[in-house]
C-alpha atoms as a PDB file:
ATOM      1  CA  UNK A   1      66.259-173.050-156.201  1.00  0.00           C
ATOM      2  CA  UNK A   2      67.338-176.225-157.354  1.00  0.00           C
ATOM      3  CA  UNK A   3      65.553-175.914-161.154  1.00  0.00           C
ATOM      4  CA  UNK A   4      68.268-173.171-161.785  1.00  0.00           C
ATOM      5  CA  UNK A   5      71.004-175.664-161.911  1.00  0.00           C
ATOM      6  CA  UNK A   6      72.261-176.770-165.321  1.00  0.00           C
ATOM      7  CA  UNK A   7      74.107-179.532-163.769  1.00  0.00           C
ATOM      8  CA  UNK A   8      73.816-181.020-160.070  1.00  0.00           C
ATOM      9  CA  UNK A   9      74.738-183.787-157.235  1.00  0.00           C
ATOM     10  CA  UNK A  10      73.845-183.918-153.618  1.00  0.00           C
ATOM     11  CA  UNK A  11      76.473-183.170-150.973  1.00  0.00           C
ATOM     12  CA  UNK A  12      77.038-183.773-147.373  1.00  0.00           C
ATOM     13  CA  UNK A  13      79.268-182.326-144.669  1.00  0.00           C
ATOM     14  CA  UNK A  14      79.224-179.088-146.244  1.00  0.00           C
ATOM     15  CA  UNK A  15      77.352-175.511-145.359  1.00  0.00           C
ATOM     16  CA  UNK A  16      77.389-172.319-145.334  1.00  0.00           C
ATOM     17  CA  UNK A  17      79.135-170.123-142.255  1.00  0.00           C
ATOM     18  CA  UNK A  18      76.600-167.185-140.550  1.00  0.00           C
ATOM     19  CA  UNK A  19      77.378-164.650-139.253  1.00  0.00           C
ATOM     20  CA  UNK A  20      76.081-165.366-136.048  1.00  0.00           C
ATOM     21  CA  UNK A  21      78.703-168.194-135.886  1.00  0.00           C
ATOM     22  CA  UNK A  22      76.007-170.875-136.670  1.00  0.00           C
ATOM     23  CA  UNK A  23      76.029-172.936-139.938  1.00  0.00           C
ATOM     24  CA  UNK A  24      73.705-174.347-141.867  1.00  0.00           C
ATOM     25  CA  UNK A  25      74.026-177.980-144.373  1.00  0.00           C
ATOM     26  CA  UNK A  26      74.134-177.758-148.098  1.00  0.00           C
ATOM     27  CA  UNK A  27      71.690-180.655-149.982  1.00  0.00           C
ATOM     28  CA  UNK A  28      73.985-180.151-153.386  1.00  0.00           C
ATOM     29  CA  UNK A  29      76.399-178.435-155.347  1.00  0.00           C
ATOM     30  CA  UNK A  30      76.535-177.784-159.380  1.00  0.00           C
ATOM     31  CA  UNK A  31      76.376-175.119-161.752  1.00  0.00           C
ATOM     32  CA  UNK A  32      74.133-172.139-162.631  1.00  0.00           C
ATOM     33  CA  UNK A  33      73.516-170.081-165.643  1.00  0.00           C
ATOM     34  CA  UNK A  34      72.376-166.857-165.082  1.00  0.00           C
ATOM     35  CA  UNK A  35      71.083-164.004-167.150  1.00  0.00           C
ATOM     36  CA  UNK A  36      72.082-160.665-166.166  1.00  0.00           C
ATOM     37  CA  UNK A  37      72.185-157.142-167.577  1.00  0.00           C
ATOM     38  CA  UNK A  38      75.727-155.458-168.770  1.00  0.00           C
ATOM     39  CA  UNK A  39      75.474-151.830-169.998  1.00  0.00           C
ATOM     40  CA  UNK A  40      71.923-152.364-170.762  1.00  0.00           C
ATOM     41  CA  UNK A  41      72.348-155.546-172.542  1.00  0.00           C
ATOM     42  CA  UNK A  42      71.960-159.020-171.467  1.00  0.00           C
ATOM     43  CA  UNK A  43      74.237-161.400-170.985  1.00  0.00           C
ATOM     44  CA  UNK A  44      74.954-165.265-169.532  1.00  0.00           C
ATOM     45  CA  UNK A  45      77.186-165.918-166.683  1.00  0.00           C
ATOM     46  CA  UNK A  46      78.437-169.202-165.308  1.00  0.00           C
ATOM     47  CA  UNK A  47      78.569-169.703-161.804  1.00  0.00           C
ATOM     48  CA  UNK A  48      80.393-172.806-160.854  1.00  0.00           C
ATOM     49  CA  UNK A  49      80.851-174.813-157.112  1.00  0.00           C
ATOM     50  CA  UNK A  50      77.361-173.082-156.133  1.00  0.00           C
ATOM     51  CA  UNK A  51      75.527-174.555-152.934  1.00  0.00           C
ATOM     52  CA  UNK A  52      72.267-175.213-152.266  1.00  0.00           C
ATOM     53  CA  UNK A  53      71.283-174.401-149.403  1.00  0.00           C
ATOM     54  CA  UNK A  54      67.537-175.042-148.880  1.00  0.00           C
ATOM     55  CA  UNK A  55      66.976-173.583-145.005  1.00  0.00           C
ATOM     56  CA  UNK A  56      68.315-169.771-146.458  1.00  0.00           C
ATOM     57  CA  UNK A  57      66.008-167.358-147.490  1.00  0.00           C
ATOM     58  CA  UNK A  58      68.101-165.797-150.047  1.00  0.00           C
ATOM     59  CA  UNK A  59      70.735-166.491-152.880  1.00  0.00           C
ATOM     60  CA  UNK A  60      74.137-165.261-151.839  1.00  0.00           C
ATOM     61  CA  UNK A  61      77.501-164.907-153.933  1.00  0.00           C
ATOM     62  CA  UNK A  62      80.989-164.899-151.507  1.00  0.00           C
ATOM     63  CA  UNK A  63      83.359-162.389-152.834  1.00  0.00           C
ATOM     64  CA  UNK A  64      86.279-164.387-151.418  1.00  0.00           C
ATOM     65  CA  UNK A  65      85.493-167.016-153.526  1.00  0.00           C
ATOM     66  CA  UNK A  66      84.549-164.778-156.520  1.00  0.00           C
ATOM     67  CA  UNK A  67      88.262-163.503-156.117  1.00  0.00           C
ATOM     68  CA  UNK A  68      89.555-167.350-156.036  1.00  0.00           C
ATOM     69  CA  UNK A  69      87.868-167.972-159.278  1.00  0.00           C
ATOM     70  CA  UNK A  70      90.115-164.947-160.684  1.00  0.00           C
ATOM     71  CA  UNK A  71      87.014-162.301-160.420  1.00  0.00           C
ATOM     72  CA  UNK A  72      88.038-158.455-160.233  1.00  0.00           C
ATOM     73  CA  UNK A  73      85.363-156.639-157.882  1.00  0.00           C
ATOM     74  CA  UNK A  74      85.117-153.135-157.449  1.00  0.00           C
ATOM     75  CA  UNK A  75      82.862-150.625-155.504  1.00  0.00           C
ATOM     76  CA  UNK A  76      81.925-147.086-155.696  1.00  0.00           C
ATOM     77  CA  UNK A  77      78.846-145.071-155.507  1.00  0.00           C
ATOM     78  CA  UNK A  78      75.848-147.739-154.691  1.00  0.00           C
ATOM     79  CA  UNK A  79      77.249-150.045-157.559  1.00  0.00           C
ATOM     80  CA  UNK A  80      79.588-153.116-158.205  1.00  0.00           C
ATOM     81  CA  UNK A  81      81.273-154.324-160.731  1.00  0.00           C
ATOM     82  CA  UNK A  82      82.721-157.492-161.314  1.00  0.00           C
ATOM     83  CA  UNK A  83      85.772-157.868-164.627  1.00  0.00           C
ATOM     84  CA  UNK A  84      86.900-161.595-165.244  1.00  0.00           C
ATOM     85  CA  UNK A  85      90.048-161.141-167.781  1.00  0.00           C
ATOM     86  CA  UNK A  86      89.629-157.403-167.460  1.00  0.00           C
ATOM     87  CA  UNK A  87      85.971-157.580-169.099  1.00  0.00           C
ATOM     88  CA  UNK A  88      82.932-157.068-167.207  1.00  0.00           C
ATOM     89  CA  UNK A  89      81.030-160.339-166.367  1.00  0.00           C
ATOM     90  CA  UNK A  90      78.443-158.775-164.121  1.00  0.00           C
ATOM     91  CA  UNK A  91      77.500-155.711-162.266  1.00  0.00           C
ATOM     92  CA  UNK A  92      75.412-155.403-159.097  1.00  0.00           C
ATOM     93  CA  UNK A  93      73.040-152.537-157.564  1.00  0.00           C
ATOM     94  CA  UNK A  94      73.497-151.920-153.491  1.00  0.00           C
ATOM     95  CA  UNK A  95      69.502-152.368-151.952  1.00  0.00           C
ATOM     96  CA  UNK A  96      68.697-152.427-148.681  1.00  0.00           C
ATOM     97  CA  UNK A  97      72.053-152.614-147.855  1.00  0.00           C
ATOM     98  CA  UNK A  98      73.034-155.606-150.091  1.00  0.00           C
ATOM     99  CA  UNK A  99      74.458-155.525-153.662  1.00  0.00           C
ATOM    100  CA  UNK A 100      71.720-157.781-155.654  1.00  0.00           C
ATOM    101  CA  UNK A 101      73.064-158.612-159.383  1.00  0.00           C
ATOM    102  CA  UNK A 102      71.298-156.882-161.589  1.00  0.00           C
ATOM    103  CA  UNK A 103      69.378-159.722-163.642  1.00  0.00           C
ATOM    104  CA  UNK A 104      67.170-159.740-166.353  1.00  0.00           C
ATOM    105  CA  UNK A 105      63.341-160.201-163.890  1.00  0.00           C
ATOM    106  CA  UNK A 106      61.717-162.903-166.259  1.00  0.00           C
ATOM    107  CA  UNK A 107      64.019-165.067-168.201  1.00  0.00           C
ATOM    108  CA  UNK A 108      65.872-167.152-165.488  1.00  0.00           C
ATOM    109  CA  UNK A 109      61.819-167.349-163.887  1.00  0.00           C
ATOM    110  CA  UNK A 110      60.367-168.279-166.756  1.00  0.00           C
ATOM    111  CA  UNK A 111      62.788-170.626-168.674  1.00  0.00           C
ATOM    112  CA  UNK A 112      62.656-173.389-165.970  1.00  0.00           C
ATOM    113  CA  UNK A 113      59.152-174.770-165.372  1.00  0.00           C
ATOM    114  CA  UNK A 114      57.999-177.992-165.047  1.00  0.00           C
ATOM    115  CA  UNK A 115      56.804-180.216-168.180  1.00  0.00           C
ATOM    116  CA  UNK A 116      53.612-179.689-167.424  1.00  0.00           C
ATOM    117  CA  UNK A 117      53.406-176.037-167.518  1.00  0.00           C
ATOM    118  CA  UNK A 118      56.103-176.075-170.745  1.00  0.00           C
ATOM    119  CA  UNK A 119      52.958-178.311-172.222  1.00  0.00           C
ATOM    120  CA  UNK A 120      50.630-175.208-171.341  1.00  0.00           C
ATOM    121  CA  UNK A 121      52.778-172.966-172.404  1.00  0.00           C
ATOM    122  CA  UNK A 122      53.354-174.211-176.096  1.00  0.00           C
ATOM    123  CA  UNK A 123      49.729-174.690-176.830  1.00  0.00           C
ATOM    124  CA  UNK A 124      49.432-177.908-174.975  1.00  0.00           C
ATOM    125  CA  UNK A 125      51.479-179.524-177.867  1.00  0.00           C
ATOM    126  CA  UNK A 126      51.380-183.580-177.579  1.00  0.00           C
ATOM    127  CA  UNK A 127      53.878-184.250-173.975  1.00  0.00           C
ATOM    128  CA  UNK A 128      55.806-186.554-175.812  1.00  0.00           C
ATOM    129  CA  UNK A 129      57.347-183.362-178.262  1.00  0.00           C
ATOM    130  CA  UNK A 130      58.190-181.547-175.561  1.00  0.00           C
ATOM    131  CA  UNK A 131      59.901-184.353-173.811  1.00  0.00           C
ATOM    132  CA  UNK A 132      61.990-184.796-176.870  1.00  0.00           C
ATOM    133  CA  UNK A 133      62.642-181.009-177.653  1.00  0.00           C
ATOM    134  CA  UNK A 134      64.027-180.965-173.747  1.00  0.00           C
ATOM    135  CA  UNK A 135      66.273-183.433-174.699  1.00  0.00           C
ATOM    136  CA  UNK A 136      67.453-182.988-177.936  1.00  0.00           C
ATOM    137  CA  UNK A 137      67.849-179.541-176.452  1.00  0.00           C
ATOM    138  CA  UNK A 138      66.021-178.008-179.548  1.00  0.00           C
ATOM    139  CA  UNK A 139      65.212-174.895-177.896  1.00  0.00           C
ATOM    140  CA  UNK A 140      67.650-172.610-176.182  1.00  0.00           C
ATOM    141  CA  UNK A 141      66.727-171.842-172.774  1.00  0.00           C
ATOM    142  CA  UNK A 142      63.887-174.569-172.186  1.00  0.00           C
ATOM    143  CA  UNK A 143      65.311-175.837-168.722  1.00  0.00           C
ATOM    144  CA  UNK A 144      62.813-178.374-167.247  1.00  0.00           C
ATOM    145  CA  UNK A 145      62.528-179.185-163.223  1.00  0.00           C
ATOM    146  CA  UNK A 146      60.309-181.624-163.641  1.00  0.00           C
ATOM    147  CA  UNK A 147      59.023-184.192-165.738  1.00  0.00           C
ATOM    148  CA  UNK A 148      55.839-184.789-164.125  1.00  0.00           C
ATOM    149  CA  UNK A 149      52.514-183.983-165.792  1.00  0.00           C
ATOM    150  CA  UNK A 150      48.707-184.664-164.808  1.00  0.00           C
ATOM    151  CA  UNK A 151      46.931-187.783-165.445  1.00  0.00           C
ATOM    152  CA  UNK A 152      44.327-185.523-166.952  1.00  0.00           C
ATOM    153  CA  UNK A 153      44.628-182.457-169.001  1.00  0.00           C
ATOM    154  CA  UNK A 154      41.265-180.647-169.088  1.00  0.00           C
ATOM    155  CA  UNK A 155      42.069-178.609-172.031  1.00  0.00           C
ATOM    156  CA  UNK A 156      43.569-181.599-174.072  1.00  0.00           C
ATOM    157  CA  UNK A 157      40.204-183.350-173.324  1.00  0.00           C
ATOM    158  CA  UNK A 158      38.157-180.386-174.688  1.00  0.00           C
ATOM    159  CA  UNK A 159      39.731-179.724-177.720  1.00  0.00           C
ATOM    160  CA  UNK A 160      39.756-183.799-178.584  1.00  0.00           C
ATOM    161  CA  UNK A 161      36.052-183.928-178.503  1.00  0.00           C
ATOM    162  CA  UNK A 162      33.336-182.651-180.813  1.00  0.00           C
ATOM    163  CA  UNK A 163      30.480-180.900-180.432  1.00  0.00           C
ATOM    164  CA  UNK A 164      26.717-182.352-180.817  1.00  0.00           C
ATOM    165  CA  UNK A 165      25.105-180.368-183.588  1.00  0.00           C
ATOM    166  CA  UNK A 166      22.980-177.767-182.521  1.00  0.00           C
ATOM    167  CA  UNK A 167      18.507-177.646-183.282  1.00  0.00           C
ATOM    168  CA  UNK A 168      17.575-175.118-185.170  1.00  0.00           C
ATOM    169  CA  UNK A 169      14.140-173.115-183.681  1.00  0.00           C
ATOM    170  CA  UNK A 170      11.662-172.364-185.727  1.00  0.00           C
ATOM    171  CA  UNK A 171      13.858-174.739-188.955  1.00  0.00           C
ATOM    172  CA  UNK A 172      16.472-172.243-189.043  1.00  0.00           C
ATOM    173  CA  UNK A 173      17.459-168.751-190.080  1.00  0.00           C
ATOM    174  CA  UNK A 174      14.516-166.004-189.852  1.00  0.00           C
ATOM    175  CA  UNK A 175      13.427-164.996-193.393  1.00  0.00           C
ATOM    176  CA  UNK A 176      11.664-161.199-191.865  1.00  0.00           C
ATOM    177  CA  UNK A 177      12.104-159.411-189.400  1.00  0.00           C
ATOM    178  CA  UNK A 178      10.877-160.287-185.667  1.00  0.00           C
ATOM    179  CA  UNK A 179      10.339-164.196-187.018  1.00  0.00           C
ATOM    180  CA  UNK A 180      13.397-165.522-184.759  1.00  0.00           C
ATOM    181  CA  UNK A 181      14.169-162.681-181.493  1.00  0.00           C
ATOM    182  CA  UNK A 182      16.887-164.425-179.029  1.00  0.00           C
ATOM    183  CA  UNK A 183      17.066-163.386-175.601  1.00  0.00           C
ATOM    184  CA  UNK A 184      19.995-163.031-173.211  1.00  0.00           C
ATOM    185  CA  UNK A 185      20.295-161.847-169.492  1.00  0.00           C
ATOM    186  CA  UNK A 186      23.926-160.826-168.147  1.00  0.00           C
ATOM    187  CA  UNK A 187      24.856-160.167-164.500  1.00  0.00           C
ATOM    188  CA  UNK A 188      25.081-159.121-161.975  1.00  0.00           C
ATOM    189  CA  UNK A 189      28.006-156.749-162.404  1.00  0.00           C
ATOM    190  CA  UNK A 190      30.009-155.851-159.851  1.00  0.00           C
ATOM    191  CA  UNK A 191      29.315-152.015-159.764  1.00  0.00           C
ATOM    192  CA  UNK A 192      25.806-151.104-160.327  1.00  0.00           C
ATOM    193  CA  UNK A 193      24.775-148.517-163.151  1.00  0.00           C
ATOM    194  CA  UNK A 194      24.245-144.751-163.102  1.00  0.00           C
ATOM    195  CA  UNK A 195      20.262-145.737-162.600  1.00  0.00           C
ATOM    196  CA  UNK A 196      21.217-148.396-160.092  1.00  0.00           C
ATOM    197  CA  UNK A 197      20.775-151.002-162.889  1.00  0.00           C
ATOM    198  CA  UNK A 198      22.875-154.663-161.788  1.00  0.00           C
ATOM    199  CA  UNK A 199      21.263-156.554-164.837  1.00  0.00           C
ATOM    200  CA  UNK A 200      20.998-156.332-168.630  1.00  0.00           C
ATOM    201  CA  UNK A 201      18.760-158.121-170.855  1.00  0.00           C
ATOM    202  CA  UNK A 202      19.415-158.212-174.967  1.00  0.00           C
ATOM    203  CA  UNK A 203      16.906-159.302-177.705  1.00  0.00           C
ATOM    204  CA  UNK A 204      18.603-159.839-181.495  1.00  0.00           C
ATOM    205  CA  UNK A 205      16.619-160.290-184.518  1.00  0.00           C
ATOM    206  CA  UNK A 206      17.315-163.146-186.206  1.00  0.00           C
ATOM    207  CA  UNK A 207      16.843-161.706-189.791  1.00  0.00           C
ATOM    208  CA  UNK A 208      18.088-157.794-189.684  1.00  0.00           C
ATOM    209  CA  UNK A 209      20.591-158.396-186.093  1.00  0.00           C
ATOM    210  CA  UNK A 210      18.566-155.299-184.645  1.00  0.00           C
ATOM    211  CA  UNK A 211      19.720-155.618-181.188  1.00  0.00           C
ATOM    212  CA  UNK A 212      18.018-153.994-178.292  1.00  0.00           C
ATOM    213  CA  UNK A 213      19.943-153.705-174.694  1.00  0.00           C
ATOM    214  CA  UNK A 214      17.789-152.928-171.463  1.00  0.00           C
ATOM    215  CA  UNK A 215      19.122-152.325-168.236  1.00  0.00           C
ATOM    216  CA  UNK A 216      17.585-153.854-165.415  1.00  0.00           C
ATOM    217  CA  UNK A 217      17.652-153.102-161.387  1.00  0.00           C
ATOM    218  CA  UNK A 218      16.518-157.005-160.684  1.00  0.00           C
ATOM    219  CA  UNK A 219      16.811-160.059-162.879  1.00  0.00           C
ATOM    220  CA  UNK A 220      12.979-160.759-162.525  1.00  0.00           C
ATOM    221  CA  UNK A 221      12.191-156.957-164.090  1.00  0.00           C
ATOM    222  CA  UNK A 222      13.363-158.762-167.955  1.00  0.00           C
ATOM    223  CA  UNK A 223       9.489-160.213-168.150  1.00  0.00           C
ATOM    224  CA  UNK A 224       8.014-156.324-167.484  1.00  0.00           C
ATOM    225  CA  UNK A 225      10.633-154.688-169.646  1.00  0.00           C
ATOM    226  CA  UNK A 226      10.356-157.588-172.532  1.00  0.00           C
ATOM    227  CA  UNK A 227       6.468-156.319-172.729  1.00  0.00           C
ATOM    228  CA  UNK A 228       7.462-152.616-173.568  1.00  0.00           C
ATOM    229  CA  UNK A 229      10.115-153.925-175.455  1.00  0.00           C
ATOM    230  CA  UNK A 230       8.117-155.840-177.760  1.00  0.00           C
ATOM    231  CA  UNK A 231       5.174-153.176-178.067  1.00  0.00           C
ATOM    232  CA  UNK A 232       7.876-150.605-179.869  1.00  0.00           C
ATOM    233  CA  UNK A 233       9.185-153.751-181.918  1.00  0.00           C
ATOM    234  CA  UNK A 234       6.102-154.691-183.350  1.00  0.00           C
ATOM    235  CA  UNK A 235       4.948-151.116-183.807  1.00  0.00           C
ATOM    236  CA  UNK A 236       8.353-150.116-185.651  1.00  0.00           C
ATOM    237  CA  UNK A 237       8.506-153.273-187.475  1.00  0.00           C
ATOM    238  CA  UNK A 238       4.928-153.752-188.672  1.00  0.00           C
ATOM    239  CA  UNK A 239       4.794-157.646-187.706  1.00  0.00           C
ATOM    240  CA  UNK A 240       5.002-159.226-184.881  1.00  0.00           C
ATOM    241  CA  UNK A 241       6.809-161.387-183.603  1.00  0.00           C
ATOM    242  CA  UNK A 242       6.872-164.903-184.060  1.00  0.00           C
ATOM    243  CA  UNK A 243       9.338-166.862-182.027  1.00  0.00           C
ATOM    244  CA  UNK A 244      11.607-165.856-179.057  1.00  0.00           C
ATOM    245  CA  UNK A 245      14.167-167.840-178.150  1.00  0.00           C
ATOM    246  CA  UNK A 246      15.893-167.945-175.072  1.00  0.00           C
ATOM    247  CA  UNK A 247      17.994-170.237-171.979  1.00  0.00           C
ATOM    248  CA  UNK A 248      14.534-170.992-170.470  1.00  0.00           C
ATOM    249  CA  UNK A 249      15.539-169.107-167.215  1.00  0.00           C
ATOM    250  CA  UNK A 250      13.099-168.493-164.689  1.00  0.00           C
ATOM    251  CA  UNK A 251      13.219-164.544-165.372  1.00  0.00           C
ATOM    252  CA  UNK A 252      11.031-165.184-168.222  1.00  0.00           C
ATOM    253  CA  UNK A 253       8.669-167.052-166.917  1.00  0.00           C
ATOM    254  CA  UNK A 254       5.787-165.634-164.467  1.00  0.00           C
ATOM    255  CA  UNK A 255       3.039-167.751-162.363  1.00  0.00           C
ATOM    256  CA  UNK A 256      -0.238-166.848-161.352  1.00  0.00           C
ATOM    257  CA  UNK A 257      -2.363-167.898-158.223  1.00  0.00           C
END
């Protein structure tokens, strides 16, 4: 992947030798910095005269060139181990019948995104920080492979506007209880109840936040269960009720011939 390269420069007339005798081109060549795991620890390793290859399906490491390099590699029981000045640089798992380095799964991933998704990723902090954090190299381990970002951020837009102030029903905050009731309908879930119930509908007092939850089969059952609703409200309250407030959905509204 050719964000993994610290450095790079395009190439031509070399490859890569199969093993079915065929070859296949390299694009570039350059340097990669990789994090594996050591002993349970992590570690960086520098991997220099890599190719990029970009018609193979998988990264490969040559151990003739490892040995060139002055790599020790040795082999025994399902793992590898490779010593650079008689310290160990990197060690390696056998899967599948390939030894895979063992690297650390999300921080050679996740360090090298684009700058659009390093502008998500920091709270969509203003592009032009980011830009100069990547180059000032402020933060260890912020690699960008691109510098491309949308025309349009949809989140930046949001937060930059403001919100109309909302009415008030009824001028404002109930004084007693069942003055000010809002009503809310939720669904349909994606697993129905024990009772078969795909719907709820809530109803809040205003003044005391009483709130009442009532399951409902259809969407069109709130109006029905609203009326039994509000004959135990008034009759445990002693008023009744003044305002209800709700999305104006059709649920809540019935016609007659």
């Amino acid at each position: 992947m050719r964000a993994f390269f610290v450095d790079y420069e395009t190439t031509t007339g070399r490859g890569v030798k199969m093993g079915n005798k065929g070859s296949a081109a390299a694009a570039g060549v350059g340097t990669l910095v990789l994090t594996v795991i050591v002993h349970g620890k992590t570690t960086k390793i520098k991997m220099e005269k890599v190719l990029l290859v970009l018609t193979m399906g998988y990264n490969l490491m040559s151990d003739g060139m490892a040995e060139e390099s002055g790599a020790e590699m040795s082999f025994k029981g399902g793992q590898a181990i490779i010593r650079i000045a008689k310290n160990v640089a990197a060690c390696a798992t056998r899967k599948n019948g390939l030894y895979q380095l063992d690297q650390d799964p999300l921080s050679n991933a996740a360090a090298v995104a684009s700058l659009q998704l390093w502008h998500e990723r920091l709270g969509h902090v203003d592009v032009a920080d980011v830009r100069q954090m990547i180059a000032q190299k402020d933060i260890d381990g912020l690699n960008c492979s691109s510098m491309a970002v949308k025309d349009v951020c949809e989140p930046c837009v949001y937060r930059k506007t403001a919100m109309a102030p909302i009415n008030r029903a009824a001028g404002g905050r109930g004084t007693k209880r069942l003055q000010l009731v809002h009503s809310n309908l939720g669904g349909p879930m994606s697993e129905p109840s024990c009772s078969g119930a795909l719907y709820f509908g809530t109803f809040t007092d205003h003044f005391s936040g009483w709130k009442s939850v009532l399951f409902l089969q259809r969407k069109n059952d709130l109006l029905a269960e609203y009326k039994k609703w509000l004959k135990k409200a008034q009759l445990h309250s002693g008023t009744k009720i003044k305002v209800l407030c709700s999305d104006n959905g059709s649920e809540s509204v019935t016609t007659r011939a």
